[in-house]
C-alpha atoms as a PDB file:
ATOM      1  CA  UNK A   1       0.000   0.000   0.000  1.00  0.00           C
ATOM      2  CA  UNK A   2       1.498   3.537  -0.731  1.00  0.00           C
ATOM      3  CA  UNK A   3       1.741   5.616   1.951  1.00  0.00           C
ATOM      4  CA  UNK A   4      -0.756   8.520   2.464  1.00  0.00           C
ATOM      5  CA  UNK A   5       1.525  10.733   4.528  1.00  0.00           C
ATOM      6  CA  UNK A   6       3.140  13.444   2.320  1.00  0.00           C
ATOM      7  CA  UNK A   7       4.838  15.811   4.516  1.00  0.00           C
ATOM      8  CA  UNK A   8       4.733  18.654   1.906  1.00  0.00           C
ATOM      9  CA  UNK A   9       0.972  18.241   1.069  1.00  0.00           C
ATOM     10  CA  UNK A  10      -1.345  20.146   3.480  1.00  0.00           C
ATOM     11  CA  UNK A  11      -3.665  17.932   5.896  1.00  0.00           C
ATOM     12  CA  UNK A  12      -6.116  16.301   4.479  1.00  0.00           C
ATOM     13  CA  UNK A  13      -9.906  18.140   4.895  1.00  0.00           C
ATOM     14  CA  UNK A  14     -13.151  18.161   4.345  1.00  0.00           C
ATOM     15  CA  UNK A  15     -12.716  18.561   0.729  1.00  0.00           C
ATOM     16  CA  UNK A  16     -10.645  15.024   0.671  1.00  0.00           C
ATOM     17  CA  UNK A  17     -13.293  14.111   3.081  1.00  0.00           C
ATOM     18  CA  UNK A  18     -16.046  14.667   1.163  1.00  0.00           C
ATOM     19  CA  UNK A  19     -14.532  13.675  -2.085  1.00  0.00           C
ATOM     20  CA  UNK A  20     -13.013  10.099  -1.025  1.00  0.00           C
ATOM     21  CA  UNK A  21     -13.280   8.916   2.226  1.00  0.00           C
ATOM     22  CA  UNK A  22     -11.322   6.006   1.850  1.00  0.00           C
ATOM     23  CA  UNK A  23      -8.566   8.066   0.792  1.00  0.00           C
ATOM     24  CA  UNK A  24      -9.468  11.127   3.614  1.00  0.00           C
ATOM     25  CA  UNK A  25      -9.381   7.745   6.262  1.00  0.00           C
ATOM     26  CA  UNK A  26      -6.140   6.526   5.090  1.00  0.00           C
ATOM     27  CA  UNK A  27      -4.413  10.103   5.048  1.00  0.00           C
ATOM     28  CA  UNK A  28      -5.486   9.761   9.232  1.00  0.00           C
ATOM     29  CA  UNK A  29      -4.290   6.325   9.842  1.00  0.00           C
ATOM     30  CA  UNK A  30      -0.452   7.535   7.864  1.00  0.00           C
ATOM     31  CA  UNK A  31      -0.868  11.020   9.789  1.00  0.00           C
ATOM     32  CA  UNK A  32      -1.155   8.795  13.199  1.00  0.00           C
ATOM     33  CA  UNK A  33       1.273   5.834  12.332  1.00  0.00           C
ATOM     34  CA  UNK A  34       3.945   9.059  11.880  1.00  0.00           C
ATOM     35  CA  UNK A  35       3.185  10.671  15.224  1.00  0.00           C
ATOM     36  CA  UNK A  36       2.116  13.508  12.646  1.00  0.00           C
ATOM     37  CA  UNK A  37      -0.835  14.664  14.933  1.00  0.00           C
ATOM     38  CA  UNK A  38      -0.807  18.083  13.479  1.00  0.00           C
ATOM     39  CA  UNK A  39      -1.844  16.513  10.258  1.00  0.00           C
ATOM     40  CA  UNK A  40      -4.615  15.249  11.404  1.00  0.00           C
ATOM     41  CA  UNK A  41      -8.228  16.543  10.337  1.00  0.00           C
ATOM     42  CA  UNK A  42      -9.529  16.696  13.707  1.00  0.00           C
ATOM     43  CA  UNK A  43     -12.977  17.995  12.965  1.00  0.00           C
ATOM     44  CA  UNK A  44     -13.680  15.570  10.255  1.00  0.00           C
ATOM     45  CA  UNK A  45     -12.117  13.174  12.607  1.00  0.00           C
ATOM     46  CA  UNK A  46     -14.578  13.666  15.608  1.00  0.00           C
ATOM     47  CA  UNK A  47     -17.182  14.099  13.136  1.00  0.00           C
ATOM     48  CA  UNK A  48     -16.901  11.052  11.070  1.00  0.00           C
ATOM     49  CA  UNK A  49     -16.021   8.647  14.472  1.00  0.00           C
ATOM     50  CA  UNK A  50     -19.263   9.875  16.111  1.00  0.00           C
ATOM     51  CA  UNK A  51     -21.463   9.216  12.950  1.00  0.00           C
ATOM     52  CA  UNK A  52     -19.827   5.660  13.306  1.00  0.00           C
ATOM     53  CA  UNK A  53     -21.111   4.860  16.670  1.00  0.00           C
ATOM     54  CA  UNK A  54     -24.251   6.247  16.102  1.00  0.00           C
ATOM     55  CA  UNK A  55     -24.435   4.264  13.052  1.00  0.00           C
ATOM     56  CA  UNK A  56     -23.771   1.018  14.965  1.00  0.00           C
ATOM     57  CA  UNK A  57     -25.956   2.100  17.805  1.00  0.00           C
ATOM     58  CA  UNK A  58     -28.816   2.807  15.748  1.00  0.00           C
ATOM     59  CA  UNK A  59     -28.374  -0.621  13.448  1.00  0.00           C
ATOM     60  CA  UNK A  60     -28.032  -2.650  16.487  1.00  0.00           C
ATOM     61  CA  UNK A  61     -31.456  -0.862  17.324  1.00  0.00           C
ATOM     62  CA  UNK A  62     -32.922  -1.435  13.883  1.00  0.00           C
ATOM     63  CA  UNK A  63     -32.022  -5.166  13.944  1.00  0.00           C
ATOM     64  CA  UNK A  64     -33.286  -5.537  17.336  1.00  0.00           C
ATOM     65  CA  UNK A  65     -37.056  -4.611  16.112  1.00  0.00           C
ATOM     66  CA  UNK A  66     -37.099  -6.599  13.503  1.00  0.00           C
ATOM     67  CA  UNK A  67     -36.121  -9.553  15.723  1.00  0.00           C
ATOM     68  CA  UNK A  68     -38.380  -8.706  18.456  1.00  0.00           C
ATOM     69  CA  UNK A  69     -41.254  -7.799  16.009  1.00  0.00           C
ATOM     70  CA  UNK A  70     -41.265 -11.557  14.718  1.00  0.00           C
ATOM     71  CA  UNK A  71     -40.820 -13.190  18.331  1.00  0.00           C
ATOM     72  CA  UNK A  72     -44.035 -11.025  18.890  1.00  0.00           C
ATOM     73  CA  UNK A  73     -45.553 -12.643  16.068  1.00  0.00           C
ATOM     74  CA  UNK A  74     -44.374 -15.817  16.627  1.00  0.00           C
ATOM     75  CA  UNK A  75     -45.440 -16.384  20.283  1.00  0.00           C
ATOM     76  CA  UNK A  76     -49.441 -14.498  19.637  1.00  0.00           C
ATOM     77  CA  UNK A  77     -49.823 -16.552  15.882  1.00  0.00           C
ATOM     78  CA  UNK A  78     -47.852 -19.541  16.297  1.00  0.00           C
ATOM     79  CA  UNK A  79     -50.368 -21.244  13.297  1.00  0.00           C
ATOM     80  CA  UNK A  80     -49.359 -18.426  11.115  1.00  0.00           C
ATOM     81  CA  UNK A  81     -45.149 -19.016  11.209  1.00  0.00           C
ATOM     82  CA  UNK A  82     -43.711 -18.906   7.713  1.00  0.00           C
ATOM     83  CA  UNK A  83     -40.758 -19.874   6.346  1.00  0.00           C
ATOM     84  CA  UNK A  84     -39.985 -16.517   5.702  1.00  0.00           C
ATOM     85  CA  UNK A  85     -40.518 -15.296   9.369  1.00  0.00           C
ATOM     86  CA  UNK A  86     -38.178 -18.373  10.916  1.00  0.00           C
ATOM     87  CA  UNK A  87     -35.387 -16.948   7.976  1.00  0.00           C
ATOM     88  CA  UNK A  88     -36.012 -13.425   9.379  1.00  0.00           C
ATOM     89  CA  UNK A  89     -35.452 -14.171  12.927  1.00  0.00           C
ATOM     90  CA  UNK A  90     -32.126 -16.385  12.387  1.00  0.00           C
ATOM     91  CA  UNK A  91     -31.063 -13.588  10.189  1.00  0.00           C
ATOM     92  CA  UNK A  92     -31.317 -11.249  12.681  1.00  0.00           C
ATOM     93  CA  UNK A  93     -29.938 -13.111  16.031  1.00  0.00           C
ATOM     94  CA  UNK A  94     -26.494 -13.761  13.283  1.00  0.00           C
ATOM     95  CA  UNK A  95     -26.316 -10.599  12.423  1.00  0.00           C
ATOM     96  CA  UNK A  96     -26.858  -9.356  16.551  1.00  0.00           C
ATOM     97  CA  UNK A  97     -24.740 -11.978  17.491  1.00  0.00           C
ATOM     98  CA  UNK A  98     -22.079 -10.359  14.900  1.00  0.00           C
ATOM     99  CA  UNK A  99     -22.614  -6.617  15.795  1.00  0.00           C
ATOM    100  CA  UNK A 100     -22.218  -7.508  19.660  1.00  0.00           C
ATOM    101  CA  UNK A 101     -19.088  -9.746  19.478  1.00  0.00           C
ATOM    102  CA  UNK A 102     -17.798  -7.026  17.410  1.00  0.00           C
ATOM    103  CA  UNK A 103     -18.563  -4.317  19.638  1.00  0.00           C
ATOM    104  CA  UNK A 104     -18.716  -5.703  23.165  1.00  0.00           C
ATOM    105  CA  UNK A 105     -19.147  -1.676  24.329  1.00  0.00           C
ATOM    106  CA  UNK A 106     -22.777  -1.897  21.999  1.00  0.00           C
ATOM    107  CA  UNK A 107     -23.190  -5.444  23.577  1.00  0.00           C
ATOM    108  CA  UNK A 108     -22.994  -4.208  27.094  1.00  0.00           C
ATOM    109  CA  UNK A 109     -26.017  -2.082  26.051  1.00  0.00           C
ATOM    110  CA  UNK A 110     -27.943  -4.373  24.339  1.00  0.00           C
ATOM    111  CA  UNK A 111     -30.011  -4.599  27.160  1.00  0.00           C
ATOM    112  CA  UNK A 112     -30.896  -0.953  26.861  1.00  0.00           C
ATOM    113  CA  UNK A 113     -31.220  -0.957  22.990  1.00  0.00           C
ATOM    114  CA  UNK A 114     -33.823  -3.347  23.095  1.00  0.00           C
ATOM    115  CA  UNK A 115     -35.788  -1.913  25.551  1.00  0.00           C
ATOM    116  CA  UNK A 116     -35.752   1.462  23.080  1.00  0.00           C
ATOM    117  CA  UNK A 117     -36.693  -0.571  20.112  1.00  0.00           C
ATOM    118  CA  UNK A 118     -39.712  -2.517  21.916  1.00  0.00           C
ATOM    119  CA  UNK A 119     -42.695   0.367  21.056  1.00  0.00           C
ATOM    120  CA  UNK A 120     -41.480   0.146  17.072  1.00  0.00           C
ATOM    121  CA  UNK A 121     -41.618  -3.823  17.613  1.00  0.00           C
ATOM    122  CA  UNK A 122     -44.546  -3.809  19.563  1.00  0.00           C
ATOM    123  CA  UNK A 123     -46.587  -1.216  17.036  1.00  0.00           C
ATOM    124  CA  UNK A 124     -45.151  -3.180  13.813  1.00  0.00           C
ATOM    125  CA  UNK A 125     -46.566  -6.325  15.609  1.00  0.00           C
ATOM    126  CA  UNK A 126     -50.014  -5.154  17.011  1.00  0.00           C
ATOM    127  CA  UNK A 127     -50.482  -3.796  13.299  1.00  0.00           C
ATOM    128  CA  UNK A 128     -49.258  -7.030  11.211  1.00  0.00           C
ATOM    129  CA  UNK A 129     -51.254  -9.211  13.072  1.00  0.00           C
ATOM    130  CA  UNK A 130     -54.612  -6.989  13.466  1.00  0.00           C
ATOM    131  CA  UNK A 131     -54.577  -8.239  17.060  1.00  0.00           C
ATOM    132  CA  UNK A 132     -55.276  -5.613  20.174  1.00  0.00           C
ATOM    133  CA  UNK A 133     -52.494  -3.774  21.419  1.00  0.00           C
ATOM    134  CA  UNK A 134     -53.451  -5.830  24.848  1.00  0.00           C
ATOM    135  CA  UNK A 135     -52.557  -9.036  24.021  1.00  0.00           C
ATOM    136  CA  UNK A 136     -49.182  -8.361  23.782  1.00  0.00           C
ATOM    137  CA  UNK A 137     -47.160  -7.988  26.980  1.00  0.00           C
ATOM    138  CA  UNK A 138     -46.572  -4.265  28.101  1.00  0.00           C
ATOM    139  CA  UNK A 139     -43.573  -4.560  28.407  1.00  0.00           C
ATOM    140  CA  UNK A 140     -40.690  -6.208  26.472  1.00  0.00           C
ATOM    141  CA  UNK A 141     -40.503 -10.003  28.141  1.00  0.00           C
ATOM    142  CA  UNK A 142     -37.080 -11.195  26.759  1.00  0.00           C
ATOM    143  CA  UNK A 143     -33.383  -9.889  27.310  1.00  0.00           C
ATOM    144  CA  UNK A 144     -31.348 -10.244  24.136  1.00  0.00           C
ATOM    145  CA  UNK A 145     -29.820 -12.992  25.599  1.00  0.00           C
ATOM    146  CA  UNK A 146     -33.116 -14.846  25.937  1.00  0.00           C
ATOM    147  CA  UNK A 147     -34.132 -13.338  22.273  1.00  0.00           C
ATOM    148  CA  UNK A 148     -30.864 -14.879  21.018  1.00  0.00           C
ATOM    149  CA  UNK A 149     -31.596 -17.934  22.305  1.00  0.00           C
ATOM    150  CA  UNK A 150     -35.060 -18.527  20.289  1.00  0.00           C
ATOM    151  CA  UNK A 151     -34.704 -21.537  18.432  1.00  0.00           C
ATOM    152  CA  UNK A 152     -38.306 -21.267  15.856  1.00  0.00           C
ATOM    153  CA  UNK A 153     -39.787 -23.811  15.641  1.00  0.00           C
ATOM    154  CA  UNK A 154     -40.339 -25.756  11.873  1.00  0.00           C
ATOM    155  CA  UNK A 155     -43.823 -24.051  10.286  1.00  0.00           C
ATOM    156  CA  UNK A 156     -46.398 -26.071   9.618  1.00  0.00           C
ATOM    157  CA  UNK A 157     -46.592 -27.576   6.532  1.00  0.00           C
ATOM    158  CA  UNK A 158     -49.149 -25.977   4.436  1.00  0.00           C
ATOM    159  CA  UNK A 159     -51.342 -28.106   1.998  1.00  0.00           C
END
């Protein structure tokens, strides 16, 4: 790999930034492996490393409604399981499993996550099936441990 750090070009800014972030991200990581920290586009920097976590953060939270939307469905219409739905939640437990042995900071607050993605999970549910908001537990019933766990069941087979 050629290396990014030119000490005669200026630091690298939001124009690079904006223009090629591959390139604007490897200009950093030469500008830090030479202890250049003045070359370093700070701003962007904090900027673009912020957007990352909330980018995890928020498809850790996405994933998690998904998953908790079908366990919703699965325990109130266990007749109505579909291939489709059993694909969806193994799907999503991988790809949570992934994200929080990845990220052990965003699997500390897993916990947490879920609980923030239970109203979208419980709403998505209540209005998929057409049952009442009440038969569905107030409150979410699983940890994502326990949600993780879910093995579905086969569906039944259809006729």
């Amino acid at each position: 790999m050629p290396d990014a750090f030119d000490t005669a070009d200026p630091p690298a800014g939001r124009a690079l930034y904006e223009a090629d972030e591959h390139e604007w991200i490897a200009a950093q990581v030469a500008a830090l492996a030479h202890g250049r920290l003045d070359r370093l586009d700070r701003a962007n920097l904090i900027e673009y490393l912020t957007e990352m976590t909330i980018r995890d953060r928020r498809e850790l939270k996405s994933r998690l409604t998904v998953l908790l939307h079908h366990l919703l469905k699965l325990e109130t219409q266990p007749e109505k399981l579909s291939r489709s739905s059993i694909a969806t939640i193994i799907e999503q437990q991988s790809e949570i499993r992934s994200i929080i042995e990845g990220i052990p900071s965003l699997g500390r607050q897993a916990d947490a996550i879920a609980a923030s993605a239970w109203p979208d999970a419980l709403r998505r549910a209540v209005r998929e099936t057409g049952l009442p908001a009440a038969r569905f537990p107030a409150t979410l019933p699983w940890t994502v441990a326990q949600a993780l766990a879910v093995d579905p069941p086969e569906p039944p087979r259809r006729r």
